[in-house]
Protein backbone atom coordinates (compact mmCIF):
# COMPACT_ATOMS: atom_id res chain seq x y z
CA UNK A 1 71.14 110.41 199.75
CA UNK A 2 68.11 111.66 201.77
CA UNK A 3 69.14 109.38 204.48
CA UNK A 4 72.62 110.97 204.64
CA UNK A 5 71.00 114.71 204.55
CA UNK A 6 68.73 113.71 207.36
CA UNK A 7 71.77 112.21 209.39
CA UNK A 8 73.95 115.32 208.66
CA UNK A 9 70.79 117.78 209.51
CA UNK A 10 70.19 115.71 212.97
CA UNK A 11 74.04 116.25 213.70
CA UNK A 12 73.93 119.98 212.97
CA UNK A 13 70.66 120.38 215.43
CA UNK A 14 72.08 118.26 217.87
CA UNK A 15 75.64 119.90 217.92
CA UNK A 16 73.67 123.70 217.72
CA UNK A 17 71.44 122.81 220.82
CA UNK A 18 74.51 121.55 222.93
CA UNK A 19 75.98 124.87 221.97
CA UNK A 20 73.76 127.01 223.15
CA UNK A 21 73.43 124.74 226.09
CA UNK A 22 76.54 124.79 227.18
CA UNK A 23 76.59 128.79 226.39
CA UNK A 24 72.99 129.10 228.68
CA UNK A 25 75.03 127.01 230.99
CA UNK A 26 78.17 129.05 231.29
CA UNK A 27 75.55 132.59 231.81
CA UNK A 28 73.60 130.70 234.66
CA UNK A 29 76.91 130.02 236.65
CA UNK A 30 78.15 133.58 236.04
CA UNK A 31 74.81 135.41 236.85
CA UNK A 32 74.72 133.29 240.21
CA UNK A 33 77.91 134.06 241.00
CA UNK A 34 77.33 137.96 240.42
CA UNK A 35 74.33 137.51 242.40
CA UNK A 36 75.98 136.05 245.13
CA UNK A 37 78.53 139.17 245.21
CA UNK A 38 76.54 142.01 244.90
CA UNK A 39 73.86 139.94 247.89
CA UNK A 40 76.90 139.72 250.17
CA UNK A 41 78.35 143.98 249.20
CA UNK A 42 74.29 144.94 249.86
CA UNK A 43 74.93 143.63 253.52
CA UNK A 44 77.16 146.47 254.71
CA UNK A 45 74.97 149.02 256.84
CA UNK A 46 74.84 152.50 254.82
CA UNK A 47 72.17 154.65 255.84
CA UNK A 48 69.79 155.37 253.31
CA UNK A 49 70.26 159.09 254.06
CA UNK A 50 73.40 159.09 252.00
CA UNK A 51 73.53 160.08 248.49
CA UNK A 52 74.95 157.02 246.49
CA UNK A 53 77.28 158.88 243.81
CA UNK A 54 78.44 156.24 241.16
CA UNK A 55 78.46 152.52 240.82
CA UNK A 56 80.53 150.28 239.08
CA UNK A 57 79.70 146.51 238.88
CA UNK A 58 81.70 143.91 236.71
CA UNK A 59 80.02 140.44 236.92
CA UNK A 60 81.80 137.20 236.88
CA UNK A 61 82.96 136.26 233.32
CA UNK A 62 84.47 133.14 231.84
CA UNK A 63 86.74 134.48 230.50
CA UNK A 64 88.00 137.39 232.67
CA UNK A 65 90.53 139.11 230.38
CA UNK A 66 91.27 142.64 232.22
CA UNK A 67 93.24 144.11 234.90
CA UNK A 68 90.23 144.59 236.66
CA UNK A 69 89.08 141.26 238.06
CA UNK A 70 85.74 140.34 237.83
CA UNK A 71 83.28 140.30 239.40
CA UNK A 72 84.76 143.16 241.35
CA UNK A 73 82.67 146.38 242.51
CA UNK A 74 82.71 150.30 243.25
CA UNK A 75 80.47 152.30 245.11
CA UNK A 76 80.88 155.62 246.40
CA UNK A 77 78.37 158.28 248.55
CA UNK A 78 77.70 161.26 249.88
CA UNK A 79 77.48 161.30 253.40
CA UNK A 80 76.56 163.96 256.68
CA UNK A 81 79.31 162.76 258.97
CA UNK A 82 83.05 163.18 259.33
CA UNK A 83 84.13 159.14 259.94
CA UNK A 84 85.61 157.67 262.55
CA UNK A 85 87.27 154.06 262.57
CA UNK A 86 84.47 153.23 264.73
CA UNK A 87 82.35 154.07 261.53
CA UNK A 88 83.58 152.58 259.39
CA UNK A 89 83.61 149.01 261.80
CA UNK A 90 79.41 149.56 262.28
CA UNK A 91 79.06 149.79 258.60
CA UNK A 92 81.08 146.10 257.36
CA UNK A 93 79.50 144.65 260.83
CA UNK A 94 76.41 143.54 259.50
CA UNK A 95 78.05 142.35 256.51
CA UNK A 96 80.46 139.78 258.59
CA UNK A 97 83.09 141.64 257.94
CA UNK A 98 86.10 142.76 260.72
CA UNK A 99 88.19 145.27 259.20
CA UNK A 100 91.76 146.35 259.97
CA UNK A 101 91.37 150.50 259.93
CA UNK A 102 94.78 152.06 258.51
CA UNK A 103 94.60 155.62 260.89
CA UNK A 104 92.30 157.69 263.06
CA UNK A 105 90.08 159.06 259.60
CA UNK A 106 91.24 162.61 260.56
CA UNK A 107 91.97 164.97 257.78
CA UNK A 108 96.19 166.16 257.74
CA UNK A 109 96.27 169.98 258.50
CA UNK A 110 98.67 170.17 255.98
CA UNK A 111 97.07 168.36 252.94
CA UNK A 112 94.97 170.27 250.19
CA UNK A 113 92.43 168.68 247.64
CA UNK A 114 90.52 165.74 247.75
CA UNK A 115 93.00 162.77 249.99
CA UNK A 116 91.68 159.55 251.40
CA UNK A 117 91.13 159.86 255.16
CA UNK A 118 91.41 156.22 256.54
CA UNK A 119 91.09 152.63 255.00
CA UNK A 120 89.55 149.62 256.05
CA UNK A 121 90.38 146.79 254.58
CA UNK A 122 89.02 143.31 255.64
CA UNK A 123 88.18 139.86 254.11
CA UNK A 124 85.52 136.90 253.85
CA UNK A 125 87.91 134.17 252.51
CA UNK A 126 86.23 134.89 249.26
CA UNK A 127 86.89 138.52 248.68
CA UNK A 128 88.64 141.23 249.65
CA UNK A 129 86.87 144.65 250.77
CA UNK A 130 88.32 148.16 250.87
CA UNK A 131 85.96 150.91 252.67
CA UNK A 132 87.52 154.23 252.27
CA UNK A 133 86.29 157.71 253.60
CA UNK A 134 87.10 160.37 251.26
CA UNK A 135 87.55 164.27 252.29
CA UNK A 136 86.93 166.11 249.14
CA UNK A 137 88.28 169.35 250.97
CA UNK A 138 88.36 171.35 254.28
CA UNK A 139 84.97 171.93 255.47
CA UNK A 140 83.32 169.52 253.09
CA UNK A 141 81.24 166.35 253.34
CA UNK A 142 83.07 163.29 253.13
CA UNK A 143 82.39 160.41 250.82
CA UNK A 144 82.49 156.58 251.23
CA UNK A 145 83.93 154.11 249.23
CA UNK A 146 83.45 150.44 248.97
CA UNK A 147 85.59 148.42 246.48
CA UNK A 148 85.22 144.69 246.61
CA UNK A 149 87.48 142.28 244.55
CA UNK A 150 88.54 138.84 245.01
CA UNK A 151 90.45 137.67 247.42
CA UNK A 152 93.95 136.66 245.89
């Protein structure tokens, strides 16, 4: 009977320990992954003069269970300038990226409140980056956005 309680106990430890193997496994992968991302977003050139506003980071998961994908990421600033497309091409240089600008970043005459001014949107086979400057209103600084998912 001892023999049997041993036997059972050594099954229990050695079904517990590849548990939490496999579990420690499973968080290595994701947190090198999520490393990965957030190394490749900290490549685009903002100038440390800007006033970084919010960030959002969702690391990679296992089981990714949302509308928001994962590991996807926000950031947005403050900035001095009013952007160009020419910007906004300097800042996702350095990070390998080419973007496709959507319009000339000029604020319409006609629009009130905060509206995006111009999009770029570009690609490293792995994910997908949107860098949007934001007019908050007339006569006000604009903001930057970077969202990063992956690339469908």
């Amino acid at each position: 009977m001892k023999k049997l309680v041993g036997l059972i106990l050594v099954a229990v430890i050695v079904v517990f320990g590849a548990g939490v193997a496999s579990i420690m496994a499973v968080w290595s992968a994701e947190n090198k992954v999520t490393d990965d991302f957030v190394a490749r977003v900290n490549r685009f050139a903002i100038p440390p003069s800007w006033t970084q506003l919010s960030e959002i980071v969702r690391g990679e998961q296992f089981l990714c269970m949302s509308t928001n994908p994962c590991p996807s990421m926000s950031r947005r600033w403050s900035t001095d300038i009013e952007f160009t497309p020419s910007d906004l091409l300097a800042i996702a240089f350095p990070a390998g990226i080419t973007l496709k600008v959507d319009s000339t970043c000029q604020r319409q005459i006609n629009v009130g409140g905060v509206t995006p001014v111009c999009t770029g949107t570009g690609n490293d086979g792995k994910y997908v980056y949107y860098l949007t400057a934001v007019s908050p209103g007339v006569g006000e600084k604009q903001e930057l956005v970077l969202n990063v998912e992956p690339l469908q």
